[in-house]
C-alpha atoms as a PDB file:
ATOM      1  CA  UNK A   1    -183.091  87.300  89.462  1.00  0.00           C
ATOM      2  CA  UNK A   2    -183.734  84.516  86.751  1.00  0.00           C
ATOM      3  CA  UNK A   3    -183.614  87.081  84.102  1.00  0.00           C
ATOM      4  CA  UNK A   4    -180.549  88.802  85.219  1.00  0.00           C
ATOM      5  CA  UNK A   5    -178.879  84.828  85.185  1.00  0.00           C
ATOM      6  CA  UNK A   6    -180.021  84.345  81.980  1.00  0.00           C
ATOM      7  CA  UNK A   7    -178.541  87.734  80.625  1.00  0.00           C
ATOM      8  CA  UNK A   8    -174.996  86.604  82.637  1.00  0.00           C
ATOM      9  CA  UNK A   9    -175.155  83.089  81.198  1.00  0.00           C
ATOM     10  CA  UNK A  10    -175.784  84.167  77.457  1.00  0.00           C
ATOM     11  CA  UNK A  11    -173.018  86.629  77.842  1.00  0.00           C
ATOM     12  CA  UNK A  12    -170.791  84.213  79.455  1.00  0.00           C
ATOM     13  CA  UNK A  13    -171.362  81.775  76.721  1.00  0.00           C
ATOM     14  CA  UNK A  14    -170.693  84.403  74.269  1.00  0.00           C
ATOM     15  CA  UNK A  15    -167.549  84.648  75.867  1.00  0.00           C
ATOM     16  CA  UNK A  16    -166.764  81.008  75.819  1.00  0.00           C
ATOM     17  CA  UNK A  17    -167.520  80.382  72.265  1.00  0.00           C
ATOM     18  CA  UNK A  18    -164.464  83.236  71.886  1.00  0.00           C
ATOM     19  CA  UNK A  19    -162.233  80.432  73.925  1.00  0.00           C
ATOM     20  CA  UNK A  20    -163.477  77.492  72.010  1.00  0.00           C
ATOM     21  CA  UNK A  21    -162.274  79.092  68.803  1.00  0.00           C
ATOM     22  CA  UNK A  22    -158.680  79.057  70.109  1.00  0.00           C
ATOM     23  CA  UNK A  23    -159.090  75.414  71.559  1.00  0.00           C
ATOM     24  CA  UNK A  24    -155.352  73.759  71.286  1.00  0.00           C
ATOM     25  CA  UNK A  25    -154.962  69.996  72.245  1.00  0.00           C
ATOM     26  CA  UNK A  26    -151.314  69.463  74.015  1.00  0.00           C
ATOM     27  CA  UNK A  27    -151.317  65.678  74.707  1.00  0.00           C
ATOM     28  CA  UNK A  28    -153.064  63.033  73.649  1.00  0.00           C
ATOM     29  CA  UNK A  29    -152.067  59.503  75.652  1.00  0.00           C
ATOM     30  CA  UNK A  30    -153.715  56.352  76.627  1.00  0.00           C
ATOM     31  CA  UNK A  31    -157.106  57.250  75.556  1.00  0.00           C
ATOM     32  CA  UNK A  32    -157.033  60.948  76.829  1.00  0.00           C
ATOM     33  CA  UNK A  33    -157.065  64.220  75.427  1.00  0.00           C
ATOM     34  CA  UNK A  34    -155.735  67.004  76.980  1.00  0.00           C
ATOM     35  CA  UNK A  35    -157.446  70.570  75.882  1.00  0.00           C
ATOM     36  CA  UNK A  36    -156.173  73.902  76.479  1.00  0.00           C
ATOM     37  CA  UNK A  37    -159.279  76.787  76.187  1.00  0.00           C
ATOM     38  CA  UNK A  38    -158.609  79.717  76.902  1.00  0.00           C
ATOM     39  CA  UNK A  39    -156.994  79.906  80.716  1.00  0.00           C
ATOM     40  CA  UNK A  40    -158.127  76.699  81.367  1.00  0.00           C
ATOM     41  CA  UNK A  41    -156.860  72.921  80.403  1.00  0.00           C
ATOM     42  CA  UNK A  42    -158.818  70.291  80.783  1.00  0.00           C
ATOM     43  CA  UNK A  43    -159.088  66.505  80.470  1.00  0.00           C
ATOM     44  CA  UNK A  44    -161.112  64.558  78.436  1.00  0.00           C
ATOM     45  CA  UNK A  45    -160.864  60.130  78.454  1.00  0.00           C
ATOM     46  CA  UNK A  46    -162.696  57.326  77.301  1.00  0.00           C
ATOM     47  CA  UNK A  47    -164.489  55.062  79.816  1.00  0.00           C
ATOM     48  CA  UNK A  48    -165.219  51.936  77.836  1.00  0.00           C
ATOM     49  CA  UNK A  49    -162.611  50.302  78.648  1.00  0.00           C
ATOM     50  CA  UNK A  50    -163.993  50.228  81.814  1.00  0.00           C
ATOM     51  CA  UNK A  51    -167.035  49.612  81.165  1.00  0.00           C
ATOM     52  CA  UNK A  52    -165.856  46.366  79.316  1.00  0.00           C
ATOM     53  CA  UNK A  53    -164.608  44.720  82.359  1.00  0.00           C
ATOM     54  CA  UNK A  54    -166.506  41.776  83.104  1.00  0.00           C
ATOM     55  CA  UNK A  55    -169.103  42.048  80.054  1.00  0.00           C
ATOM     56  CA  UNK A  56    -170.255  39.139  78.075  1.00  0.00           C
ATOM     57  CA  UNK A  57    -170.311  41.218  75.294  1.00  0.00           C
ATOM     58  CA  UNK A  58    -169.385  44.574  73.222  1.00  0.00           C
ATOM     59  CA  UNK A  59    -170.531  45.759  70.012  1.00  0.00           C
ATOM     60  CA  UNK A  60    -169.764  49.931  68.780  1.00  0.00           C
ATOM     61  CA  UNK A  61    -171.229  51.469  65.767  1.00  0.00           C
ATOM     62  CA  UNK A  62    -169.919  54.795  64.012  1.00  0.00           C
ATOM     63  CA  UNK A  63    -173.136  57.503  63.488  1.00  0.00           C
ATOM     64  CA  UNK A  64    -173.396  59.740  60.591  1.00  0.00           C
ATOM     65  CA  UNK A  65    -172.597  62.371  62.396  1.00  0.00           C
ATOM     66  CA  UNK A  66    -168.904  61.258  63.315  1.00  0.00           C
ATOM     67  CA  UNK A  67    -170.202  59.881  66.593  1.00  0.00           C
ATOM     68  CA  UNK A  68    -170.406  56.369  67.864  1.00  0.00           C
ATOM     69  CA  UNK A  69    -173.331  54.233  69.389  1.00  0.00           C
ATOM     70  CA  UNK A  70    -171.450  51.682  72.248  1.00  0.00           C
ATOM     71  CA  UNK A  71    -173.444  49.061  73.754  1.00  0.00           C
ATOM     72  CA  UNK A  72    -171.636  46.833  76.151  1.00  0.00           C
ATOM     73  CA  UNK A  73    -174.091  43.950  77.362  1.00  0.00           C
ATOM     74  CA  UNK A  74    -173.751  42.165  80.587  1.00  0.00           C
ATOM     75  CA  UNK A  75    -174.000  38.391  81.690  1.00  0.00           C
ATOM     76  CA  UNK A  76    -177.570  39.223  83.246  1.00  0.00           C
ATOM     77  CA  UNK A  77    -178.884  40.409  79.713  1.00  0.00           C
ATOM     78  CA  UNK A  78    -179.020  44.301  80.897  1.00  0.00           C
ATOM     79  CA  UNK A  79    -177.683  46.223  77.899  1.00  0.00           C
ATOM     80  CA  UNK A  80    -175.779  49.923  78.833  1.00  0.00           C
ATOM     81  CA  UNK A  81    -175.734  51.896  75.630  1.00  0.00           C
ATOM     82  CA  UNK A  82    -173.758  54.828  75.586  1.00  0.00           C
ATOM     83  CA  UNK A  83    -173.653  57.404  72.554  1.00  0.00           C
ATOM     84  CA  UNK A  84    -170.828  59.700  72.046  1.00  0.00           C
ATOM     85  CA  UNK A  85    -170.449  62.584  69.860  1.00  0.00           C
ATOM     86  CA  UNK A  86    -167.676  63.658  67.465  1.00  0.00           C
ATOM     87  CA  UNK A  87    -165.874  64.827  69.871  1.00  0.00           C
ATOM     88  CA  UNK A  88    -166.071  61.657  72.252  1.00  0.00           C
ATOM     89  CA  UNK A  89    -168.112  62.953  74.685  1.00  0.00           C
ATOM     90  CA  UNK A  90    -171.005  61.731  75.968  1.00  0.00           C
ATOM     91  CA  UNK A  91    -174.461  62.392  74.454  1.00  0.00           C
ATOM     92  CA  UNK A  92    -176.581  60.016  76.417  1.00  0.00           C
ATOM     93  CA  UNK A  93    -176.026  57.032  78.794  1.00  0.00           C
ATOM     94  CA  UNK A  94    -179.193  54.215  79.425  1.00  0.00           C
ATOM     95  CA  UNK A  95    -179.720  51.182  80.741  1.00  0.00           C
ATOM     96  CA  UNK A  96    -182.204  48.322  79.183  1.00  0.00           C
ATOM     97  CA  UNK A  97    -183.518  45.768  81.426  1.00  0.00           C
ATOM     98  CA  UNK A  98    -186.157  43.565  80.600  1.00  0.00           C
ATOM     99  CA  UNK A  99    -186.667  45.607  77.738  1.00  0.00           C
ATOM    100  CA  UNK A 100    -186.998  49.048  79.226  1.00  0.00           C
ATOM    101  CA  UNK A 101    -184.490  51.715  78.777  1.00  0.00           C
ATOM    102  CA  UNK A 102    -183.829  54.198  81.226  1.00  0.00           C
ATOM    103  CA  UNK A 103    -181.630  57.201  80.796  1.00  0.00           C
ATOM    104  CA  UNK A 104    -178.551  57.860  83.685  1.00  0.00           C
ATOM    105  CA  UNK A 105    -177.655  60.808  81.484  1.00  0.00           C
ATOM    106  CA  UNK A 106    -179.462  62.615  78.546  1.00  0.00           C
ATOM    107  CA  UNK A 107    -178.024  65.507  77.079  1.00  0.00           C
ATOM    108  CA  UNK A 108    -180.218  65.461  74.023  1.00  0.00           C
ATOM    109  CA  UNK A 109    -182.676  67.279  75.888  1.00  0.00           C
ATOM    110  CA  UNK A 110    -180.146  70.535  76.402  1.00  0.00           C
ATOM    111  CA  UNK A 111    -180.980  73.436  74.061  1.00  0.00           C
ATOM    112  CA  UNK A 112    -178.096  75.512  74.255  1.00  0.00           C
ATOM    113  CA  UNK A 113    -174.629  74.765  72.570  1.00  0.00           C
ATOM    114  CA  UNK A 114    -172.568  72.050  75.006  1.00  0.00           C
ATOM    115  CA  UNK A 115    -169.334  72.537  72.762  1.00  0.00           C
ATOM    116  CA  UNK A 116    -168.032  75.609  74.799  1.00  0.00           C
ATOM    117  CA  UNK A 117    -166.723  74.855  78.669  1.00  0.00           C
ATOM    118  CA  UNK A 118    -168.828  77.865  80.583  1.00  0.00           C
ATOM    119  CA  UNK A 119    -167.592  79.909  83.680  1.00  0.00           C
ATOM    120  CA  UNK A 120    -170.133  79.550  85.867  1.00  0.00           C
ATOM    121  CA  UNK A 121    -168.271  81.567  88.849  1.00  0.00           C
ATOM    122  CA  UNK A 122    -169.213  84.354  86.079  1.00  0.00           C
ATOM    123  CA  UNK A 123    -173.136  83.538  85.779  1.00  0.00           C
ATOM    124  CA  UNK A 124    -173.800  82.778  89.399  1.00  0.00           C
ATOM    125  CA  UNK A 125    -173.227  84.532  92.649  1.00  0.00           C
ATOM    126  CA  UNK A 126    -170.900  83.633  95.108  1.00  0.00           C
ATOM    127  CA  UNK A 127    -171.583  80.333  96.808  1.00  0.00           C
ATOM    128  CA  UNK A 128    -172.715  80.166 100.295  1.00  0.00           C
ATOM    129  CA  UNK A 129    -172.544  77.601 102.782  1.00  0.00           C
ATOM    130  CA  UNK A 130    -174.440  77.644 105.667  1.00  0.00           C
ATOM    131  CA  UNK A 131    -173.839  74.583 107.145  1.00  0.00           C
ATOM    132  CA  UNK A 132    -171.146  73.446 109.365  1.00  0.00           C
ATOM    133  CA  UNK A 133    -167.669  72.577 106.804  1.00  0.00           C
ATOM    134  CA  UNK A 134    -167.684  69.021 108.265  1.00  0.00           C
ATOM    135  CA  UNK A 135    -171.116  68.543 107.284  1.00  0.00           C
ATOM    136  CA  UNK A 136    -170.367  69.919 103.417  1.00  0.00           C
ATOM    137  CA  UNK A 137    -167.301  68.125 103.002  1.00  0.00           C
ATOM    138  CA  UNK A 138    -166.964  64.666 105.116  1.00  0.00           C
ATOM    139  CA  UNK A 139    -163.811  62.531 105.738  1.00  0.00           C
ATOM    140  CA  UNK A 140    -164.950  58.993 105.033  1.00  0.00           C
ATOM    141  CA  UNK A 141    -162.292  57.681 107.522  1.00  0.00           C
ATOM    142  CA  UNK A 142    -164.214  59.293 110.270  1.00  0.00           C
ATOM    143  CA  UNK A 143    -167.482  59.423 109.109  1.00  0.00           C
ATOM    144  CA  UNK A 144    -170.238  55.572 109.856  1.00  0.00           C
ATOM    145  CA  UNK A 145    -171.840  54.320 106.918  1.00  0.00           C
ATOM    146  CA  UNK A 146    -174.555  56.003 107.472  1.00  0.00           C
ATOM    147  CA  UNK A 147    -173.348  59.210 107.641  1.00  0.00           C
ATOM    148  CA  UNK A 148    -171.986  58.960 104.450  1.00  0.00           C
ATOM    149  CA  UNK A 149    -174.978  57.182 102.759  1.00  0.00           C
ATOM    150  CA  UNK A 150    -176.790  60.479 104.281  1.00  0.00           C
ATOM    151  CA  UNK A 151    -173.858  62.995 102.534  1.00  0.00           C
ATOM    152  CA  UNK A 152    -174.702  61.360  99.716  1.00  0.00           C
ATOM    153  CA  UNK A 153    -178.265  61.907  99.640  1.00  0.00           C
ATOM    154  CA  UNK A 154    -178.480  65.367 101.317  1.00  0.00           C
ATOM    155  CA  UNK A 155    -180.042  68.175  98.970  1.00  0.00           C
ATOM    156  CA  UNK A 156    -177.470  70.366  96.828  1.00  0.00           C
ATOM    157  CA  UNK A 157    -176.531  73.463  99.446  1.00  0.00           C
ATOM    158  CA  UNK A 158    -178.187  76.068  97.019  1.00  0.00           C
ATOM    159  CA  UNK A 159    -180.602  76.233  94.379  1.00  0.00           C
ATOM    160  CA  UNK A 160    -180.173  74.369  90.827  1.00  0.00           C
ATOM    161  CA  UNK A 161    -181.434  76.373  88.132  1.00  0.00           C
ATOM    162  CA  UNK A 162    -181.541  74.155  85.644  1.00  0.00           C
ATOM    163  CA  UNK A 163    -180.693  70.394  84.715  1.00  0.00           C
ATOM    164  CA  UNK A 164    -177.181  70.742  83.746  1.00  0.00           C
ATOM    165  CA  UNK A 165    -174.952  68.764  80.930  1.00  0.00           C
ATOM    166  CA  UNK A 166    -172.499  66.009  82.295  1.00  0.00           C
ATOM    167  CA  UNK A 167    -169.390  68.428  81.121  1.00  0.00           C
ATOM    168  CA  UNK A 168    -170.957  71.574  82.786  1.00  0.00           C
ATOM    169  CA  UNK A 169    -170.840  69.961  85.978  1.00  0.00           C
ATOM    170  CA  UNK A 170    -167.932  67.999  85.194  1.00  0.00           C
ATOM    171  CA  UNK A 171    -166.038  71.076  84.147  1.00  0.00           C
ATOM    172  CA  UNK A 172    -166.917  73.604  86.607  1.00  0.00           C
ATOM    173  CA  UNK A 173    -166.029  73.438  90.233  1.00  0.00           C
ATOM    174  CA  UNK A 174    -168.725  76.131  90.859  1.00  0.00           C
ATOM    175  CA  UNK A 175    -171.559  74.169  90.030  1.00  0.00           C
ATOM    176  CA  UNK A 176    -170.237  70.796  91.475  1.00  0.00           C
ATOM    177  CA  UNK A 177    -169.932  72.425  94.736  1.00  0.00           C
ATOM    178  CA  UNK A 178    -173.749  73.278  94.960  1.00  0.00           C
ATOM    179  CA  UNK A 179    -173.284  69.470  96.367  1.00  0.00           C
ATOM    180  CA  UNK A 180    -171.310  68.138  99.684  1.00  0.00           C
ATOM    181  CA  UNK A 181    -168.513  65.840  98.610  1.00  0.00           C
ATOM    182  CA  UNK A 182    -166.913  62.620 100.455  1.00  0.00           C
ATOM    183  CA  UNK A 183    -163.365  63.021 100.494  1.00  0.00           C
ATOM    184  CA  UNK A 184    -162.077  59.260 100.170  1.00  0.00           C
ATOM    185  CA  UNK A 185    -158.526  60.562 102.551  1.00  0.00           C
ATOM    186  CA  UNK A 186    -157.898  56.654 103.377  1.00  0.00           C
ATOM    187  CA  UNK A 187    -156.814  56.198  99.901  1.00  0.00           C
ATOM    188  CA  UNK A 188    -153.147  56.615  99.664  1.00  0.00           C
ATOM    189  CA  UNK A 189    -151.165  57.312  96.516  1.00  0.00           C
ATOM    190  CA  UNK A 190    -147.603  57.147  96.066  1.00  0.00           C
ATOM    191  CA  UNK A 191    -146.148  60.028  94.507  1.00  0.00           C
ATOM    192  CA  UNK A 192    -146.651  59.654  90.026  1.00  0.00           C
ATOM    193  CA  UNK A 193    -148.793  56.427  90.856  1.00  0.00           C
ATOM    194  CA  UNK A 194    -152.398  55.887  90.586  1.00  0.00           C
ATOM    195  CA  UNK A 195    -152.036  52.248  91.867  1.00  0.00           C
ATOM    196  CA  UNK A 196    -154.295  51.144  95.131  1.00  0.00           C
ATOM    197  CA  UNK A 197    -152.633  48.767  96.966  1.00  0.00           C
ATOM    198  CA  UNK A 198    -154.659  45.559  98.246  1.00  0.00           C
ATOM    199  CA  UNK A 199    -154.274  46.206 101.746  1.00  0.00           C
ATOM    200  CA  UNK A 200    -156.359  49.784 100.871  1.00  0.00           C
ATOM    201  CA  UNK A 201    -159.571  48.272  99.410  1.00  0.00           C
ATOM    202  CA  UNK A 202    -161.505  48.188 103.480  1.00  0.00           C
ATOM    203  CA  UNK A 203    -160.954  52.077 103.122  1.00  0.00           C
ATOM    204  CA  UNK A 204    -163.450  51.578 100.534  1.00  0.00           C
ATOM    205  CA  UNK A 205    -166.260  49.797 102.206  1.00  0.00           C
ATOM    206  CA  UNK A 206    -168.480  52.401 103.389  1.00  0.00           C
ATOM    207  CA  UNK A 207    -168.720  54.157 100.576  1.00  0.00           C
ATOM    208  CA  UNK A 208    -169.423  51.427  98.165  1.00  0.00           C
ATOM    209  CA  UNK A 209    -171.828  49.662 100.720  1.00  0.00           C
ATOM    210  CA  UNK A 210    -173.631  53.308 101.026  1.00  0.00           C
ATOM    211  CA  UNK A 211    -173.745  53.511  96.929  1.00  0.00           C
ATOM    212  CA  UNK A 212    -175.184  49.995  96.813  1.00  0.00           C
ATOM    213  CA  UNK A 213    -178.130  50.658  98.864  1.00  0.00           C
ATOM    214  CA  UNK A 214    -178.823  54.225  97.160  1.00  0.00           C
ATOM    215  CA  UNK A 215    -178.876  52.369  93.933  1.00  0.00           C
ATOM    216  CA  UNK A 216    -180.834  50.067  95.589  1.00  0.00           C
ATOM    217  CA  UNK A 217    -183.341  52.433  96.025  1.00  0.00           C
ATOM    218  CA  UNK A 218    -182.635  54.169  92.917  1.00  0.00           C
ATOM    219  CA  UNK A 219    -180.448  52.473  90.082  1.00  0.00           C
ATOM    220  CA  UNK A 220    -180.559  55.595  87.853  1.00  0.00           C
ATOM    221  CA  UNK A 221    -178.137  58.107  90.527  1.00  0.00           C
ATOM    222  CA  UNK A 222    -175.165  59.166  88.995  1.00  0.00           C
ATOM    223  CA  UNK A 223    -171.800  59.086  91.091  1.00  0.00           C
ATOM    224  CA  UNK A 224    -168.837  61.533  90.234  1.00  0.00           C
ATOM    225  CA  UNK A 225    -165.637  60.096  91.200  1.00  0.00           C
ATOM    226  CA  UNK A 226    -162.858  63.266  91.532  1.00  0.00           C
ATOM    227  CA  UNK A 227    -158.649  62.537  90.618  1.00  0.00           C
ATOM    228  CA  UNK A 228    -156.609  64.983  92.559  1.00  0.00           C
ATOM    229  CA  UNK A 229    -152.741  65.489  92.586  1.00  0.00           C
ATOM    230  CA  UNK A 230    -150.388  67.522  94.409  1.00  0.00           C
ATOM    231  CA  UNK A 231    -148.152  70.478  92.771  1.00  0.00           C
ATOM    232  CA  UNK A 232    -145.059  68.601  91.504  1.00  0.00           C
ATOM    233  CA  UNK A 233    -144.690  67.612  87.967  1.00  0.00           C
ATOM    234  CA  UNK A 234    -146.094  68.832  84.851  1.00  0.00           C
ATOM    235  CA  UNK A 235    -149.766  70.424  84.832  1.00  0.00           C
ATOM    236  CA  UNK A 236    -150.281  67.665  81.505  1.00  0.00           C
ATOM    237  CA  UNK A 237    -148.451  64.856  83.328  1.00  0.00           C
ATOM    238  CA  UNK A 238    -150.649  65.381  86.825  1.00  0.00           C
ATOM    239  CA  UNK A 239    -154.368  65.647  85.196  1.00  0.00           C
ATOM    240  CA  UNK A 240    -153.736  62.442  83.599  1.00  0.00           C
ATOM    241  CA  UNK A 241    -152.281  61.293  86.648  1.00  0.00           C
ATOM    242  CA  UNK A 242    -155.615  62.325  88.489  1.00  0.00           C
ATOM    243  CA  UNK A 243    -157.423  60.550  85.535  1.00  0.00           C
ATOM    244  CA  UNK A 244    -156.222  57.816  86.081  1.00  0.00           C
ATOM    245  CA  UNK A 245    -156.822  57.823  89.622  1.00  0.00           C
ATOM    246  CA  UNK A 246    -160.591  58.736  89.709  1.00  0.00           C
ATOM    247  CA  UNK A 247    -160.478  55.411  87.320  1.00  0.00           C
ATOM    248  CA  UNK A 248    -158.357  53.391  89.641  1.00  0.00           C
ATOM    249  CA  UNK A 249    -161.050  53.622  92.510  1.00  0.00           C
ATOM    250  CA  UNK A 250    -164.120  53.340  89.860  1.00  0.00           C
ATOM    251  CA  UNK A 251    -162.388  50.075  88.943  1.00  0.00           C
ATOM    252  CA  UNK A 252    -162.336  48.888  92.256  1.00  0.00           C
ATOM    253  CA  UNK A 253    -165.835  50.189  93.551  1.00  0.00           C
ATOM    254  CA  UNK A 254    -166.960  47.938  90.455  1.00  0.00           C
ATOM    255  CA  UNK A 255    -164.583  44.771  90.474  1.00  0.00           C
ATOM    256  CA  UNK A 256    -164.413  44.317  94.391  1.00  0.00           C
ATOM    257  CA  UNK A 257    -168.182  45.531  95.413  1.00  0.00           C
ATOM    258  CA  UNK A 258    -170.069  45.058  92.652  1.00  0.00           C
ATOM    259  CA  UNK A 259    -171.074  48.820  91.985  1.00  0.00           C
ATOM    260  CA  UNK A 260    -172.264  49.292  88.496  1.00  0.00           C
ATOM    261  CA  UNK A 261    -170.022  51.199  86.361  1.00  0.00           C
ATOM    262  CA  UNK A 262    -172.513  53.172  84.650  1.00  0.00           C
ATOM    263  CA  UNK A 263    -173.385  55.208  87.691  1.00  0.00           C
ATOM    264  CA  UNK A 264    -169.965  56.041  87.817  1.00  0.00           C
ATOM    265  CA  UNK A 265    -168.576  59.031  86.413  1.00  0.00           C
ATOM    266  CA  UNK A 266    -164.686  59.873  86.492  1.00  0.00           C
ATOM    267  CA  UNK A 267    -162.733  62.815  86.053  1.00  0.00           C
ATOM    268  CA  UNK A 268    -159.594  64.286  86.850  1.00  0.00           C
ATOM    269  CA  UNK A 269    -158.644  67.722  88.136  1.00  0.00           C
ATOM    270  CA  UNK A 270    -154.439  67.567  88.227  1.00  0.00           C
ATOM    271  CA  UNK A 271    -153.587  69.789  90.595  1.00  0.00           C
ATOM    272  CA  UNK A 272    -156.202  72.666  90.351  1.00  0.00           C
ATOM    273  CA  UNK A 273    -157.838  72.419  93.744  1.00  0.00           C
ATOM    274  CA  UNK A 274    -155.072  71.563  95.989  1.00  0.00           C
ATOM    275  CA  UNK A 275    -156.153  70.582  99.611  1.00  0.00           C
ATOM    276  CA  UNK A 276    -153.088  71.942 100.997  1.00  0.00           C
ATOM    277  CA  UNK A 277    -151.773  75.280  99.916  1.00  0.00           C
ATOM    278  CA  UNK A 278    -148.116  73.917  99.148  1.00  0.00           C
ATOM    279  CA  UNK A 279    -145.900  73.640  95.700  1.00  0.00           C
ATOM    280  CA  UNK A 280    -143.960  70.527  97.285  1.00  0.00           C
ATOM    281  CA  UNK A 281    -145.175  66.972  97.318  1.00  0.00           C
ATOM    282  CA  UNK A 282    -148.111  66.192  99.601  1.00  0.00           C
ATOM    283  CA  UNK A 283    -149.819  63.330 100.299  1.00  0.00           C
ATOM    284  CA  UNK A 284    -152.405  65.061 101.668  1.00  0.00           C
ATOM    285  CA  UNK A 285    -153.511  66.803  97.824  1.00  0.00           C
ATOM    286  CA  UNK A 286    -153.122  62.616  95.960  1.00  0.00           C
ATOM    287  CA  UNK A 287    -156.276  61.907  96.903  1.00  0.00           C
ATOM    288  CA  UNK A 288    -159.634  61.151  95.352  1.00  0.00           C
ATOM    289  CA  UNK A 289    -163.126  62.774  96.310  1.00  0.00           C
ATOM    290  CA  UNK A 290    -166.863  61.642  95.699  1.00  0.00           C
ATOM    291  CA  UNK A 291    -170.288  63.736  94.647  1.00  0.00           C
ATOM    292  CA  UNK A 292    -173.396  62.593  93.709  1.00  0.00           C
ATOM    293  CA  UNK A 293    -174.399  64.718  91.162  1.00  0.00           C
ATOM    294  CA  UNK A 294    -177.614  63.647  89.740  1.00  0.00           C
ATOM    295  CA  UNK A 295    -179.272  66.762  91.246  1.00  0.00           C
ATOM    296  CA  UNK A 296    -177.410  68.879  89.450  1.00  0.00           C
ATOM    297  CA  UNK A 297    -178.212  66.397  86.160  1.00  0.00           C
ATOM    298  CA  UNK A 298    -181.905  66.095  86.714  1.00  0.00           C
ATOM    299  CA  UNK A 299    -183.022  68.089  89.177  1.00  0.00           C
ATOM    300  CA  UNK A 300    -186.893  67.237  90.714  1.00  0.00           C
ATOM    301  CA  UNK A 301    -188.428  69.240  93.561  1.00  0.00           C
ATOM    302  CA  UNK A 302    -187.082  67.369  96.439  1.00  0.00           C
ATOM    303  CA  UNK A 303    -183.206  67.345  95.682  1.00  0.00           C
ATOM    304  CA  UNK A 304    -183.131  71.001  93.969  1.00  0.00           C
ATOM    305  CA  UNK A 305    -183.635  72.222  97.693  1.00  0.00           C
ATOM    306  CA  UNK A 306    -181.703  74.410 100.069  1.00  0.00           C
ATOM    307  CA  UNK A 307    -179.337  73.406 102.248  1.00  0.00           C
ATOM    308  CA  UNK A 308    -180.993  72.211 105.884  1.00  0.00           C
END
């Protein structure tokens, strides 16, 4: 079976590296790149701005290479140092603390080539859940702080192969769902806004409360944050839409409840998994969802599990 995954994957890649030679960027706006490859566009953004918020300090340095070292330091002393590559993409993410670094993300280790965007619904079978749907994908508005804290930290619902890059499982919806997801529904957005009103921020409580004490536990976990849209505008206009929302509620889990932005991860999806099958405007599809996806980054015997 491994063999036969292997043979897919290489072919797959194969494949990909085809795509990546036609690469076309369409839009490039506030610190995003938009990237058509192939039949697929994607997103691509810059999350140091972020990252800078509340800081006592920021220095970048350009690498030989064409990449950039950024360290942003904080007012306890800890020290986040992110590398990017040419591309601006992220190499490796660590944190130093009383002079110990310890990596949230390491993609040095990866021996393949992470330039190409892979199909994994082409390499691996079809997904199968056997757990009840309210189980795999939970409504925070109706689901106790413990329940979610518990979503969270429940084994992927299949088998991870391998450790995965940050854009493989950023980039393919078949490999994030090997993970149950917290759909964040009390969020509302107003159509072409990613703004979160004031009164919204309680909607956020038991989900940032839930990431505290898993960090807690374990301050290396790594958080994806998910930017939806529904159907109506522009396929460019709506993934940087989404972008910006999976940023809007990063900002807050960090500037209201204190939730470190380097185990935050944002990306944006436009309107490519609609949560309502409809072309009009739905409030239902503006809406932001939540993995941990550290499994699927480092995988260790007791979180590359079944499903129970």
């Amino acid at each position: 079976m491994r063999q036969e995954r292997e043979r897919r994957e290489a072919s797959e890649r194969r494949e990909a590296e085809r795509r990546a030679a036609e690469r076309r960027v369409l839009d490039r706006t506030e610190g995003r790149v938009i990237v058509r490859e192939g039949n697929k566009t994607v997103i691509y953004s810059d999350d140091i701005s972020r990252f800078r918020r509340g800081s006592s300090d920021f220095r970048m340095e350009r690498l030989d290479d064409g990449g950039r070292r950024v360290v942003v330091i904080r007012p306890d002393g800890d020290r986040i140092v992110t590398v990017y590559d040419a591309r601006d993409r992220i190499v490796s993410r660590s944190r130093i603390k009383n002079g110990r670094e310890v990596f949230l993300i390491d993609n040095r280790r990866h021996q393949h080539d992470d330039r190409v965007l892979l199909n994994f619904g082409s390499v691996l079978p079809p997904l199968r859940i056997e757990i009840p749907r309210e189980e795999y994908i939970v409504d925070s508005r109706q689901a106790s702080q413990a329940q979610i804290e518990e979503t969270f930290l429940a084994p992927p619902v299949e088998i991870v192969e391998r450790a995965y890059t940050l854009d493989e499982v950023r980039y393919s919806n078949r490999l994030r769902d090997k993970v149950r997801r917290i759909d964040i529904d009390a969020i509302h957005f107003s159509t072409g806004s990613a703004d979160i009103a004031r009164d919204q921020y309680p909607a956020l409580d038991g989900i940032a409360k839930s990431i505290n004490d898993i960090l807690y536990d374990n301050p290396d976990e790594v958080f994806l944050i998910e930017g939806h849209t529904d159907a109506v505008g522009s396929e460019i206009s709506n993934l940087a839409l989404s972008d910006r929302r999976a940023e809007s509620v990063a900002a807050a889990l960090t500037d209201y409840y204190q939730v470190p932005p380097e185990n935050l991860v944002t990306q944006g999806y436009g309107e490519e998994d609609l949560k309502v099958n409809t072309q009009a405007a739905s409030a239902e599809n503006r809406r932001v969802t939540m993995r941990r996806i550290t499994p699927l980054l480092n995988p260790t015997a007791a979180d590359s599990g079944t499903q129970q």
